[in-house]
Protein backbone atom coordinates (compact mmCIF):
# COMPACT_ATOMS: atom_id res chain seq x y z
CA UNK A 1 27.86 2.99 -2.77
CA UNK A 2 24.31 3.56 -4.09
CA UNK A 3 21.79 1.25 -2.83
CA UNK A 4 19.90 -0.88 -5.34
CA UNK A 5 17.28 -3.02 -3.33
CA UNK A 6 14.77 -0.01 -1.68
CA UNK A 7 12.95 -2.55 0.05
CA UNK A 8 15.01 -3.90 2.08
CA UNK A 9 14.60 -3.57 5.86
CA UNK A 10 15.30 -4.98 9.22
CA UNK A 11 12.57 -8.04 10.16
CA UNK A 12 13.23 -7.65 13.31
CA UNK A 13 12.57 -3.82 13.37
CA UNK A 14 8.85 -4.55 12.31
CA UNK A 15 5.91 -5.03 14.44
CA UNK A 16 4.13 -8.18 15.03
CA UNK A 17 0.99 -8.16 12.74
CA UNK A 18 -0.74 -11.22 14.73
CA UNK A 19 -4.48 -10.07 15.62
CA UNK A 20 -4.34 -7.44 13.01
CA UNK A 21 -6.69 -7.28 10.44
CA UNK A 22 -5.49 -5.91 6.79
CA UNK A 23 -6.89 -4.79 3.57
CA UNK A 24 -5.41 -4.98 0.31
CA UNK A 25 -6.32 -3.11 -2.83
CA UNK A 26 -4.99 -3.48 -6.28
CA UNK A 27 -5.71 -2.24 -9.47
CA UNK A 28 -5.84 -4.99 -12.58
CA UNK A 29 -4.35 -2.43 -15.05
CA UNK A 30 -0.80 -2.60 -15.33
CA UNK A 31 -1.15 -6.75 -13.99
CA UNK A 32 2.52 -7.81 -14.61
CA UNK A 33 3.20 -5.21 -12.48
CA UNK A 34 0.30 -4.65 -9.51
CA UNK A 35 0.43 -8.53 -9.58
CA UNK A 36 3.82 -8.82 -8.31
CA UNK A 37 3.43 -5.97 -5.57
CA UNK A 38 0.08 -7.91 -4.18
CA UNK A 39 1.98 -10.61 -3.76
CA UNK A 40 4.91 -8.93 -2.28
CA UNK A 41 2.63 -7.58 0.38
CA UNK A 42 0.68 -10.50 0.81
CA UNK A 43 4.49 -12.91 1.65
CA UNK A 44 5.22 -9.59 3.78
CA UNK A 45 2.41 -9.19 6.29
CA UNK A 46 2.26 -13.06 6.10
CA UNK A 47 5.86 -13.33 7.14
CA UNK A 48 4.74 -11.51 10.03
CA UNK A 49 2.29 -12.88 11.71
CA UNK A 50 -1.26 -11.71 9.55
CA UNK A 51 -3.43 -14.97 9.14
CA UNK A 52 -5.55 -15.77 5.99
CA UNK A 53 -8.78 -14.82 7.63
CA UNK A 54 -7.35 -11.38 8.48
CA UNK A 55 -7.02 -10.48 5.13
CA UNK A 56 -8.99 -9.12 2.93
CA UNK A 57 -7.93 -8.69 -0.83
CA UNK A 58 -10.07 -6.86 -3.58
CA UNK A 59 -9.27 -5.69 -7.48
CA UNK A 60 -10.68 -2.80 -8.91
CA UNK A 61 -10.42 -1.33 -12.53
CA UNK A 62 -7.50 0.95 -12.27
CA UNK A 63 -5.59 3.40 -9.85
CA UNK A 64 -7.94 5.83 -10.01
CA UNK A 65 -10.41 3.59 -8.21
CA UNK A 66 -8.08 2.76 -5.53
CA UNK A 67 -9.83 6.22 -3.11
CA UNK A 68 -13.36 5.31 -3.12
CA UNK A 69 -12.45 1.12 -2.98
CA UNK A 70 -10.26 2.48 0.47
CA UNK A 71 -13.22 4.95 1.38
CA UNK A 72 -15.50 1.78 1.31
CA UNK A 73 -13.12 -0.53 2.79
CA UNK A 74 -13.01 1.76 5.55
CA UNK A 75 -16.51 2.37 6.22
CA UNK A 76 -17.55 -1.36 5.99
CA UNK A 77 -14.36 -2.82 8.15
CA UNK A 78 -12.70 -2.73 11.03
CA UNK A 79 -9.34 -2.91 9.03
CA UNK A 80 -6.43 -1.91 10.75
CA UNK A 81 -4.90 -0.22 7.62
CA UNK A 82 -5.77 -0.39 3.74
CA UNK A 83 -2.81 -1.22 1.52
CA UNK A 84 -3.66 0.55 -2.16
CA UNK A 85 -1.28 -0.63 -4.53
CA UNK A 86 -1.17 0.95 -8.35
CA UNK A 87 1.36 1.57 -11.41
CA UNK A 88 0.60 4.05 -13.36
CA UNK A 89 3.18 4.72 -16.38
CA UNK A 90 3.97 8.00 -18.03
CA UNK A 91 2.51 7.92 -21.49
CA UNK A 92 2.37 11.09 -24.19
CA UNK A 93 -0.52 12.87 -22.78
CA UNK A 94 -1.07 14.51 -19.20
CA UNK A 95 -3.51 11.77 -18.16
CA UNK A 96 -0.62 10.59 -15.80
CA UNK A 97 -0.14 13.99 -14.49
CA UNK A 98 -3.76 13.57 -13.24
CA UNK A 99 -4.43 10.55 -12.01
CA UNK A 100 -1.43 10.53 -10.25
CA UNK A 101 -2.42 13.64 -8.35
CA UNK A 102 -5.78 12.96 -7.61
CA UNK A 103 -4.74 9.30 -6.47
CA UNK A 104 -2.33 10.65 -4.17
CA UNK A 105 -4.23 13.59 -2.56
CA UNK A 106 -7.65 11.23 -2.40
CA UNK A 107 -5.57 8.44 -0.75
CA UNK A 108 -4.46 10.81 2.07
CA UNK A 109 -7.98 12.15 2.57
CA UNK A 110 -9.47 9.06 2.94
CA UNK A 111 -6.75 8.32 6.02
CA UNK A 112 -7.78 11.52 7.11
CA UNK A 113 -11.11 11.02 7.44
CA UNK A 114 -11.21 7.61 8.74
CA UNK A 115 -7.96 8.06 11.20
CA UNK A 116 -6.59 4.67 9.98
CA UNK A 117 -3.43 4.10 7.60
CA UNK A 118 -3.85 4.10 4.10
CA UNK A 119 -0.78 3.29 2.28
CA UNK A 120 0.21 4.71 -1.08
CA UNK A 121 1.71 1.57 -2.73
CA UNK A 122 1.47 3.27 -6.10
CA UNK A 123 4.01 2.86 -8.83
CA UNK A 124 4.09 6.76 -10.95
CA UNK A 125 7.00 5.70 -13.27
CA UNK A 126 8.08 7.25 -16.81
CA UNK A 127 8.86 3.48 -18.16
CA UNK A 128 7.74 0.17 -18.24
CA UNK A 129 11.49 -1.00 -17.30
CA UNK A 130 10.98 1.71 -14.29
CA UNK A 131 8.25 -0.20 -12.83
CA UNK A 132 8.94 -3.75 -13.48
CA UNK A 133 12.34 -2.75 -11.15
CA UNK A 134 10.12 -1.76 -8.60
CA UNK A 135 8.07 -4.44 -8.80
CA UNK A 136 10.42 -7.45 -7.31
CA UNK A 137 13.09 -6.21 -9.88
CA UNK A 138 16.50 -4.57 -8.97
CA UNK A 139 14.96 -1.78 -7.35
CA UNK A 140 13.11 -4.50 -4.90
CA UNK A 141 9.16 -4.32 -4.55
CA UNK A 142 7.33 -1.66 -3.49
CA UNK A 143 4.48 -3.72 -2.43
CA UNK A 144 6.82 -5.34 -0.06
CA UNK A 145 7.67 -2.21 1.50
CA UNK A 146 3.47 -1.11 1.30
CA UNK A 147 3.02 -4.00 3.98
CA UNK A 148 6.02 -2.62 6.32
CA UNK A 149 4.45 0.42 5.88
CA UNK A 150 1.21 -0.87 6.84
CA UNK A 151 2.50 -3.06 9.87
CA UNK A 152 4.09 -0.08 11.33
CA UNK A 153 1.05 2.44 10.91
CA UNK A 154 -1.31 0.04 12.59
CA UNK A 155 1.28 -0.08 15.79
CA UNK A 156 1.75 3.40 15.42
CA UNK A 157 -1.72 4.02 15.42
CA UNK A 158 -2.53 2.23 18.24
CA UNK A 159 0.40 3.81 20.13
CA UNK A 160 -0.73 7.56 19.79
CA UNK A 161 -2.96 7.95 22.90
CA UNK A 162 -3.64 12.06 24.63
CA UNK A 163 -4.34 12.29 28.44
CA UNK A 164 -5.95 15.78 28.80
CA UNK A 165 -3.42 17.18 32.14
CA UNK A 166 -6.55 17.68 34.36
């Protein structure tokens, strides 16, 4: 049986995200779509445990601005982890080709450099169709799963701890 809803997952499987502190950013191009994933994320960290004043939500042109907004994000805050979510859509030119690689490669750097999660809540679909399914459609909501991501980073994060043996 092939499984249609991606995002769904186990609430009791996910960590607590009472005390932490979360940033959100989305890109206002593609709206119908990146709309729907903010707020997916949003109901998700809500539903466990994040308070209002612990997060912080900010829009920037497109998904190409989603490194630097998460490079700033993470030099100004204290931000546990930085939820980036995007959609960007094939079209008839390699534009897609890259922006989608530069997103994804500048996304990881930026968690790199800053040793804090930075989730890649970005849409790269060939069809409009494609993302709206992914977007609280059939496919469920990626932005949903972006926050579970996020939740479990933060714990993980705080988790990893090295005792030199002498």
């Amino acid at each position: 049986m092939k499984k249609t809803n991606l995002s769904a997952y186990d609430p009791a499987a996910i960590p607590s995200g009472k005390g932490r502190r979360f940033a959100i950013v989305a890109a206002e191009w593609n709206p119908e779509i990146t709309n729907a994933m903010l707020q997916g994320a949003l109901d998700t960290l809500r539903e466990h445990g994040v308070e209002e004043e612990d997060l912080l939500v900010r829009r920037v042109p497109g998904t190409y601005e989603l490194t630097s907004a998460a490079d700033i994000i993470l030099k100004r805050t204290s931000v546990d982890a930085v939820i980036c979510i995007g959609c960007v859509i094939q079209g008839e030119t390699r534009h897609f080709e890259f922006i989608c690689q530069a997103v994804s490669q500048g996304l990881t750097n930026v968690a790199v450099k800053h040793e804090r999660p930075v989730i890649f809540s970005v849409l790269t679909t060939e069809t409009m169709r494609q993302a709206l399914d992914r977007a609280g459609g059939r496919h469920g909501n990626k932005g949903v799963e972006g926050a579970v991501t996020a939740l479990k980073m933060a714990e993980f994060n705080d988790s990893v701890e090295f005792e030199l043996p002498f």
